[in-house]
C-alpha atoms as a PDB file:
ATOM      1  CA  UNK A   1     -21.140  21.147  -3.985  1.00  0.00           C
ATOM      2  CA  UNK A   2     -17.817  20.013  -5.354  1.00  0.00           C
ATOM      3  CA  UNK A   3     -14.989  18.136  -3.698  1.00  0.00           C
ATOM      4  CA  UNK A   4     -11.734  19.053  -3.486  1.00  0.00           C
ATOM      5  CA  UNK A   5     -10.630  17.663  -7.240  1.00  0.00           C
ATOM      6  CA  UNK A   6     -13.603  19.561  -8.686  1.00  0.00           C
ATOM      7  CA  UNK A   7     -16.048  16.503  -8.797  1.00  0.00           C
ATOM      8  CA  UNK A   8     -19.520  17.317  -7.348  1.00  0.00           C
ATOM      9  CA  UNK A   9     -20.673  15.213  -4.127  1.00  0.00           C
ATOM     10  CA  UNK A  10     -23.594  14.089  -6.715  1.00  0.00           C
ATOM     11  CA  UNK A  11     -21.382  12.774  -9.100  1.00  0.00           C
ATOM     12  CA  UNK A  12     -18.924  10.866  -6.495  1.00  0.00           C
ATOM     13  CA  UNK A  13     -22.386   9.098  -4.814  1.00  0.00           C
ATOM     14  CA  UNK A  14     -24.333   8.724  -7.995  1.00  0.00           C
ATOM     15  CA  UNK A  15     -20.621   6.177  -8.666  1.00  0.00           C
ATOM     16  CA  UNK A  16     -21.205   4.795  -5.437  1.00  0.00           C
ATOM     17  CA  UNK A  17     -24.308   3.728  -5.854  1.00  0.00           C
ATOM     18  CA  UNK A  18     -23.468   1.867  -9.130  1.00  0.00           C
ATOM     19  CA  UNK A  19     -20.810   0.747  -7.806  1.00  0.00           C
ATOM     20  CA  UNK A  20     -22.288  -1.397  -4.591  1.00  0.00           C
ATOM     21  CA  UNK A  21     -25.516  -2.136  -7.089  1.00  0.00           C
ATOM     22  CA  UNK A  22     -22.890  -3.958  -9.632  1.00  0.00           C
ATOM     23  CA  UNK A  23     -21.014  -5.615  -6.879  1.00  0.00           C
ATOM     24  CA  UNK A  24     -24.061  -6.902  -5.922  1.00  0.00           C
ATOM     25  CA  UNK A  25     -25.537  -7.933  -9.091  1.00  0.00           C
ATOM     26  CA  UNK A  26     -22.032  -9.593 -10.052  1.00  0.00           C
ATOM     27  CA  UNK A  27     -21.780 -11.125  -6.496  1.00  0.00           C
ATOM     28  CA  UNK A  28     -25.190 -13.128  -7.245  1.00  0.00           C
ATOM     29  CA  UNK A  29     -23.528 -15.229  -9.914  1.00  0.00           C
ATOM     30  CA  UNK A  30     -22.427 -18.796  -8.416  1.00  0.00           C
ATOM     31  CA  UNK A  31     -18.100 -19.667  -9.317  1.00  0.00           C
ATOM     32  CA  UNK A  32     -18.958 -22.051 -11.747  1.00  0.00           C
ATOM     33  CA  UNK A  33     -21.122 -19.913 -14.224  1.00  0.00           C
ATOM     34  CA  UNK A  34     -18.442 -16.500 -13.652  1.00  0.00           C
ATOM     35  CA  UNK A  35     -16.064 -19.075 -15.124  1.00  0.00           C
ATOM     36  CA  UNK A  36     -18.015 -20.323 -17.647  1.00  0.00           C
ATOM     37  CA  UNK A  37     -19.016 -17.306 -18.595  1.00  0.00           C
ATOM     38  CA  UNK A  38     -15.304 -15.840 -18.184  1.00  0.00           C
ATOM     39  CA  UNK A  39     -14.576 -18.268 -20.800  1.00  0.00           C
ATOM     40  CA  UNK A  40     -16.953 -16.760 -23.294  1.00  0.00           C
ATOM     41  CA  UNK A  41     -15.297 -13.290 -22.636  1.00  0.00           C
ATOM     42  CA  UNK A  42     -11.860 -14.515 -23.265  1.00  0.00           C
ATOM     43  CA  UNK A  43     -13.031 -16.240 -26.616  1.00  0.00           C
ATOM     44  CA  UNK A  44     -14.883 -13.180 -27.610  1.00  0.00           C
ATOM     45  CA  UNK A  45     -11.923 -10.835 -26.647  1.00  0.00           C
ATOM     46  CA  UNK A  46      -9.402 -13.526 -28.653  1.00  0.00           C
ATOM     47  CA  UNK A  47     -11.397 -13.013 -31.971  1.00  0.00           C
ATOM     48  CA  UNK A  48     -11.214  -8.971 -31.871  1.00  0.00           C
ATOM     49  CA  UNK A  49      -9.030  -7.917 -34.672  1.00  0.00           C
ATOM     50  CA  UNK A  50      -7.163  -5.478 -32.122  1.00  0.00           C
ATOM     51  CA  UNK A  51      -6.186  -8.816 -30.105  1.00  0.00           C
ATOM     52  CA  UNK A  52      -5.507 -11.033 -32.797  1.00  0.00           C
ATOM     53  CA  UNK A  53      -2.728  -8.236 -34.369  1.00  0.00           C
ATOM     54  CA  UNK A  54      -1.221  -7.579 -30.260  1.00  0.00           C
ATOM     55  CA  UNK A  55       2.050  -9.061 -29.679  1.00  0.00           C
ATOM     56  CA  UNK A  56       2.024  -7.501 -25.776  1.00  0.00           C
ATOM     57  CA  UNK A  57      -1.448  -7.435 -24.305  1.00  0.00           C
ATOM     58  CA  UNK A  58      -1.795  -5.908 -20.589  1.00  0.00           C
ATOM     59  CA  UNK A  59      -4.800  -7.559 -18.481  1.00  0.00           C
ATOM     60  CA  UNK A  60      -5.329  -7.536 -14.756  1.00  0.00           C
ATOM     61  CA  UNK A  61      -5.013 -10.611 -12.408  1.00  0.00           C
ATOM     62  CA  UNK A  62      -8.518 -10.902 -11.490  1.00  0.00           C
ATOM     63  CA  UNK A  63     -10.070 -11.523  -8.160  1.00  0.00           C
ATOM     64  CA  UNK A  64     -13.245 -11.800  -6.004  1.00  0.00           C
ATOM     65  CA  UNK A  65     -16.023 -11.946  -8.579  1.00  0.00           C
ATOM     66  CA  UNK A  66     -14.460 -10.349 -11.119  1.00  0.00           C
ATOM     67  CA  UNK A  67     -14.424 -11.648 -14.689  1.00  0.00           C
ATOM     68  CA  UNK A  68     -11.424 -14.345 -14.305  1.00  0.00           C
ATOM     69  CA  UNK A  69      -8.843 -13.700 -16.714  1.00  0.00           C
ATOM     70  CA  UNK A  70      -7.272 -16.907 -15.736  1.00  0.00           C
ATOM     71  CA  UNK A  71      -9.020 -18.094 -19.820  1.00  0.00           C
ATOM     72  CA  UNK A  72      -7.325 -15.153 -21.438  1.00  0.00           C
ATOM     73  CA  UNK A  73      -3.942 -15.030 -20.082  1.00  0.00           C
ATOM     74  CA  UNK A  74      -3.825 -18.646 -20.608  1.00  0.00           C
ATOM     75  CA  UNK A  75      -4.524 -18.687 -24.042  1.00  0.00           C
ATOM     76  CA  UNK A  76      -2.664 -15.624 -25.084  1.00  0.00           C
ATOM     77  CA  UNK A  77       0.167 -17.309 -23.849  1.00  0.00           C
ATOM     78  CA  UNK A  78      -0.372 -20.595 -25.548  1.00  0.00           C
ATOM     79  CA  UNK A  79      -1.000 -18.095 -28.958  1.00  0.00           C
ATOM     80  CA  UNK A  80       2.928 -17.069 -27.997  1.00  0.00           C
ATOM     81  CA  UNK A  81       1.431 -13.416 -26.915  1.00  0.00           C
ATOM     82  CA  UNK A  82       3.704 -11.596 -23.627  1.00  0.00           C
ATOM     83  CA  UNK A  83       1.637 -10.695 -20.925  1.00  0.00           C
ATOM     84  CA  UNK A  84       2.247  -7.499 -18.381  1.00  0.00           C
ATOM     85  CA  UNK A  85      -0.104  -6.754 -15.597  1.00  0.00           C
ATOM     86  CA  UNK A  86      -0.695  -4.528 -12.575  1.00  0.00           C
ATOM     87  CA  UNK A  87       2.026  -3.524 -10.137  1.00  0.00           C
ATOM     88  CA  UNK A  88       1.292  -0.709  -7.853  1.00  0.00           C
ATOM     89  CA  UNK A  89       4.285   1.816  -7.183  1.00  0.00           C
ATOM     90  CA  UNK A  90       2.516   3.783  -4.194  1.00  0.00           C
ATOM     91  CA  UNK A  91      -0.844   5.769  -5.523  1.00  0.00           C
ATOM     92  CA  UNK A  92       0.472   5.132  -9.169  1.00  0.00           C
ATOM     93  CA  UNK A  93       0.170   1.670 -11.608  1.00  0.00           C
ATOM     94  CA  UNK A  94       2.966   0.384 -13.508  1.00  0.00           C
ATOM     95  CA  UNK A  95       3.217  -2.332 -16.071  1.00  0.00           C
ATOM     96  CA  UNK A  96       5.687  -5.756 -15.054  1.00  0.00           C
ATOM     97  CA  UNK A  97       5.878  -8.586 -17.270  1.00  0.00           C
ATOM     98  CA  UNK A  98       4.063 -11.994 -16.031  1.00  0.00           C
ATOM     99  CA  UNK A  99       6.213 -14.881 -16.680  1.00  0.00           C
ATOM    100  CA  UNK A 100       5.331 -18.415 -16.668  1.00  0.00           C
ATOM    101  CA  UNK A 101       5.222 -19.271 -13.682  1.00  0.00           C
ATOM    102  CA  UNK A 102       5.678 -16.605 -11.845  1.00  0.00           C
ATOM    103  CA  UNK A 103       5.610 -16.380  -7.740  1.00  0.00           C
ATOM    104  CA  UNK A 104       2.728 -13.605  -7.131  1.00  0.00           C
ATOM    105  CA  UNK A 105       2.226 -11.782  -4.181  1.00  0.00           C
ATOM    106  CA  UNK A 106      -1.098  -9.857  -2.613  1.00  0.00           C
ATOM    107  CA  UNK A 107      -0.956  -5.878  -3.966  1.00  0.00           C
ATOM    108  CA  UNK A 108      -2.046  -2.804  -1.884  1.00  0.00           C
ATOM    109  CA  UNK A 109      -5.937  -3.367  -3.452  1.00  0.00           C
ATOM    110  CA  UNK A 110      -6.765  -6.917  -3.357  1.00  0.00           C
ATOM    111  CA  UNK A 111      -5.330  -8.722  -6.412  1.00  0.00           C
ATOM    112  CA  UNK A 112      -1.901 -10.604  -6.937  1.00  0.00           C
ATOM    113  CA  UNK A 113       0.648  -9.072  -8.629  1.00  0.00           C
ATOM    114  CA  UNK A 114       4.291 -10.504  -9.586  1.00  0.00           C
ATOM    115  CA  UNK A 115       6.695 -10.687  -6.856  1.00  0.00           C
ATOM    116  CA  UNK A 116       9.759 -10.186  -9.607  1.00  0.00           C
ATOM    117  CA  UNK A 117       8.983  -6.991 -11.076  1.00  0.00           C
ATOM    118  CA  UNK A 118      10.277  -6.605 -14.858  1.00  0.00           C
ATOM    119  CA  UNK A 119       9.217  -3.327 -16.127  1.00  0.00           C
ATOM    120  CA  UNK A 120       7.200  -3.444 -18.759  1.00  0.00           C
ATOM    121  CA  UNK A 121       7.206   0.153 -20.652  1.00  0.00           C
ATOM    122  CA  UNK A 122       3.717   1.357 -21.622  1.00  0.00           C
ATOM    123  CA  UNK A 123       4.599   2.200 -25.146  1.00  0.00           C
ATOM    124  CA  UNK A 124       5.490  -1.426 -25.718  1.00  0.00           C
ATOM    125  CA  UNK A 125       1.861  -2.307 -24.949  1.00  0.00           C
ATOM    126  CA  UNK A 126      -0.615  -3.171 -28.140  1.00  0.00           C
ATOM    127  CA  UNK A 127      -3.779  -3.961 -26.099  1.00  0.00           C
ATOM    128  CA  UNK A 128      -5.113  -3.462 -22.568  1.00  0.00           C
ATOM    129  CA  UNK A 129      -7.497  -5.652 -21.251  1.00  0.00           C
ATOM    130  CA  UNK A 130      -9.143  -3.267 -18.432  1.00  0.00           C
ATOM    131  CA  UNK A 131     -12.050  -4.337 -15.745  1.00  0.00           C
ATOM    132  CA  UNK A 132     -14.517  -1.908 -14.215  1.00  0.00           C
ATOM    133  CA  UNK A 133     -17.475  -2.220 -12.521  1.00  0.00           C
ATOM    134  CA  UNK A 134     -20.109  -0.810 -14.429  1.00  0.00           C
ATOM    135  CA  UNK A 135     -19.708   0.286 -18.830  1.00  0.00           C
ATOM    136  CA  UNK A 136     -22.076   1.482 -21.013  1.00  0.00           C
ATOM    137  CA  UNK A 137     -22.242   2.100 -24.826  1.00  0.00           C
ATOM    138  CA  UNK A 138     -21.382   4.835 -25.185  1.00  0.00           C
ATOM    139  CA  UNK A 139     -17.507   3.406 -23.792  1.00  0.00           C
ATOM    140  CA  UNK A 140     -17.679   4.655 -20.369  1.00  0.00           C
ATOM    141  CA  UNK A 141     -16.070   2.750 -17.849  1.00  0.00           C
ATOM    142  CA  UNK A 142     -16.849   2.936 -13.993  1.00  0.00           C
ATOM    143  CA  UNK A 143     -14.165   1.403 -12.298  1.00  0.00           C
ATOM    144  CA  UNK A 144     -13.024   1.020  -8.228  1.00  0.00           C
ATOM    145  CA  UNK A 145     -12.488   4.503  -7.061  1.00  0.00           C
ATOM    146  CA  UNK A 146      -8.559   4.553  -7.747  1.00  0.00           C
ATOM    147  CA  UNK A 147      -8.324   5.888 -11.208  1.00  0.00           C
ATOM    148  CA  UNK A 148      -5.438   3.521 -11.634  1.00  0.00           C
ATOM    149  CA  UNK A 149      -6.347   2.758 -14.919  1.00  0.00           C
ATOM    150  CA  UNK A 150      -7.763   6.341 -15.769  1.00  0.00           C
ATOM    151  CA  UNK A 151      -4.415   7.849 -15.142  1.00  0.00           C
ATOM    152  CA  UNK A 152      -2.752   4.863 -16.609  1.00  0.00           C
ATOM    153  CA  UNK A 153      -4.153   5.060 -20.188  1.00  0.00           C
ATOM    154  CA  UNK A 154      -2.380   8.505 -20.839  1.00  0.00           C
ATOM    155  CA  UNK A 155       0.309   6.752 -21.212  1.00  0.00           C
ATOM    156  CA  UNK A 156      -0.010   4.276 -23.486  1.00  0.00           C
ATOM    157  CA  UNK A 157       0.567   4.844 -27.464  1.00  0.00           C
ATOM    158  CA  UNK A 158      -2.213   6.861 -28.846  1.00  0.00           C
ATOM    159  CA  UNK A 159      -2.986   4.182 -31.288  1.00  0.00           C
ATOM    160  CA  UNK A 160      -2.835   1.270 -28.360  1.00  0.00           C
ATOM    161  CA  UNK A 161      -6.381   0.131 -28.100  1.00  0.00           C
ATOM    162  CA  UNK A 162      -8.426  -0.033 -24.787  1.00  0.00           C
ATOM    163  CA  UNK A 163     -11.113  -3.038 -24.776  1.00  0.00           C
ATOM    164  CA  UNK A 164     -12.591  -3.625 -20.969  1.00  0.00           C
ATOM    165  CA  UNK A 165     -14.665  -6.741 -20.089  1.00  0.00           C
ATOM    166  CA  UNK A 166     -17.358  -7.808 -17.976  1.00  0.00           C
ATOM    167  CA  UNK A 167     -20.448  -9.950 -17.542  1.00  0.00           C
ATOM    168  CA  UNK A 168     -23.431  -8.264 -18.982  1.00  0.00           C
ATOM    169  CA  UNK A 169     -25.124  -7.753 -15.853  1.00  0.00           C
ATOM    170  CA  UNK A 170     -22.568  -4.892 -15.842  1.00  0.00           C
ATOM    171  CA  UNK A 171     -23.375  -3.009 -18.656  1.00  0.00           C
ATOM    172  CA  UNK A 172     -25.659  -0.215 -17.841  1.00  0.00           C
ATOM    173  CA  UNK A 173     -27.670   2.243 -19.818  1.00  0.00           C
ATOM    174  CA  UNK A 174     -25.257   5.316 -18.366  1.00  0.00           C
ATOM    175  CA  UNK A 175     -22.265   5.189 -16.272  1.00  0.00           C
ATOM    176  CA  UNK A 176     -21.710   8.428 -14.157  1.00  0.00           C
ATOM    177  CA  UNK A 177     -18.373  10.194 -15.463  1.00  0.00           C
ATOM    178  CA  UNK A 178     -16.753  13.190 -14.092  1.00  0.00           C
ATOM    179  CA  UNK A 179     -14.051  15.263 -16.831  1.00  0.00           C
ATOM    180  CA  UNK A 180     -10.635  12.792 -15.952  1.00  0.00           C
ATOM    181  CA  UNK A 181     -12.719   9.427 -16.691  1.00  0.00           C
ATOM    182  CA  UNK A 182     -11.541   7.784 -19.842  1.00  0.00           C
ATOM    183  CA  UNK A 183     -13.476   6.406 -22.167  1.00  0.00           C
ATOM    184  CA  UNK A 184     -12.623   2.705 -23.621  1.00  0.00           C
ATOM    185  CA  UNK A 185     -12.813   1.675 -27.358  1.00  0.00           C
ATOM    186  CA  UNK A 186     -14.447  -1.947 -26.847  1.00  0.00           C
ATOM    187  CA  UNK A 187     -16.863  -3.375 -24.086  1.00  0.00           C
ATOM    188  CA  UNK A 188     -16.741  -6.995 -24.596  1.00  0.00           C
ATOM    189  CA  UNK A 189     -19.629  -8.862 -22.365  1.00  0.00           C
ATOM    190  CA  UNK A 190     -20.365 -12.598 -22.416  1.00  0.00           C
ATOM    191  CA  UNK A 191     -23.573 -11.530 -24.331  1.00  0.00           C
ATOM    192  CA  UNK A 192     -22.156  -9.268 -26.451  1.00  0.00           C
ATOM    193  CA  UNK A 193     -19.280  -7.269 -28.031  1.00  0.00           C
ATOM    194  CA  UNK A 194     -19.572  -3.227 -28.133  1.00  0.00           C
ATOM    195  CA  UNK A 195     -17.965  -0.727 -30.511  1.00  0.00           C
ATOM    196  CA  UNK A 196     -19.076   3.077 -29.320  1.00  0.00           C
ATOM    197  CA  UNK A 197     -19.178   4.968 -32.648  1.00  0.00           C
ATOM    198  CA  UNK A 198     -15.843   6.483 -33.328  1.00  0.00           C
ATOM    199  CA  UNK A 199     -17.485   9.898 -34.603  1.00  0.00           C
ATOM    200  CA  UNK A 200     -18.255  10.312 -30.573  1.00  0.00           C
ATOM    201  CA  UNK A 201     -17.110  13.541 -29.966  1.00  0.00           C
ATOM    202  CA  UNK A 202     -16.409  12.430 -26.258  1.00  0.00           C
ATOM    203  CA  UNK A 203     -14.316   9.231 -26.699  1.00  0.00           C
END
């Protein structure tokens, strides 16, 4: 049986699933390894040639036990790289700039966002730093439920590179995908860094 966007009730619990199994499994790591390790992410993500050439890199203001991108925004800045992040505009995710400094304020799902919104146009964008729950290989990407991201990538430049993190207890043999999932060009773990093959007729 389908839903009512087309996506079959297996699909939408077979996400489910992963998703409260990753939560879990990410949930189990104690604050000071997530940041140690979140360190190792941002200095694996800092040495990716699509980073090093970025001169406006879009991340996500991490919370809970996400990866923290606290390490990455901090160096990018120090490297003289701008910074945009999340703002929510009702159901749909815009782009604002992150300045030093900047006075943030709780958004609609759970992370900070800036309370002086400077647009930030998605075509100016040269890499997005995307989080998810679960990623596999082959460059899927299962993220919270509110395709924020999915619908956001459409947007960018076609030649704007997608690279997601997490710790590698998050990267699965198969993430469950329905047809308006994207795909991401780099999975970048604390373990590892992963390139699916471009010839992939699905990315």
């Amino acid at each position: 049986m389908a839903g009512g966007d087309g996506v079959s009730r297996d699909l939408l619990e077979a996400k489910e699933a992963l998703r409260r199994r990753m939560l879990a499994a990410r949930n189990t790591i104690p604050a000071a390894e997530r940041m140690r390790r979140s360190e190792e992410i941002a200095r694996r993500v800092l040495t990716l040639p699509e980073a090093e050439r970025a001169g406006r890199v879009f991340t996500f203001l991490s919370f809970g036990s996400e990866v923290s991108t606290e390490p990455l925004i901090a160096s990018l800045r120090d490297a003289g790289v701008r910074v945009a992040v999340p703002v929510l505009e009702g159901p749909r995710m815009d782009a604002a700039d992150l300045a030093a400094g900047a006075v943030l304020v709780p958004s609609g799902y759970g992370a900070m966002e800036p309370a002086e919104r400077v647009p930030v146009p998605p075509e100016e964008i040269d890499l997005v730093v995307a989080p998810g729950l679960a990623f596999d290989r082959e460059g899927r990407r299962l993220g919270y439920g509110g395709a924020y991201f999915d619908a956001f990538f459409p947007r960018l430049r076609p030649d704007c590179p997608v690279v997601a993190i997490g710790f590698a207890e998050q990267l699965v043999d198969a993430v469950p995908v329905g047809p308006s999932d994207r795909r991401v060009g780099v999975v970048v773990t604390d373990g590892e860094v992963v390139r699916p093959s471009p010839d992939d007729p699905l990315l």
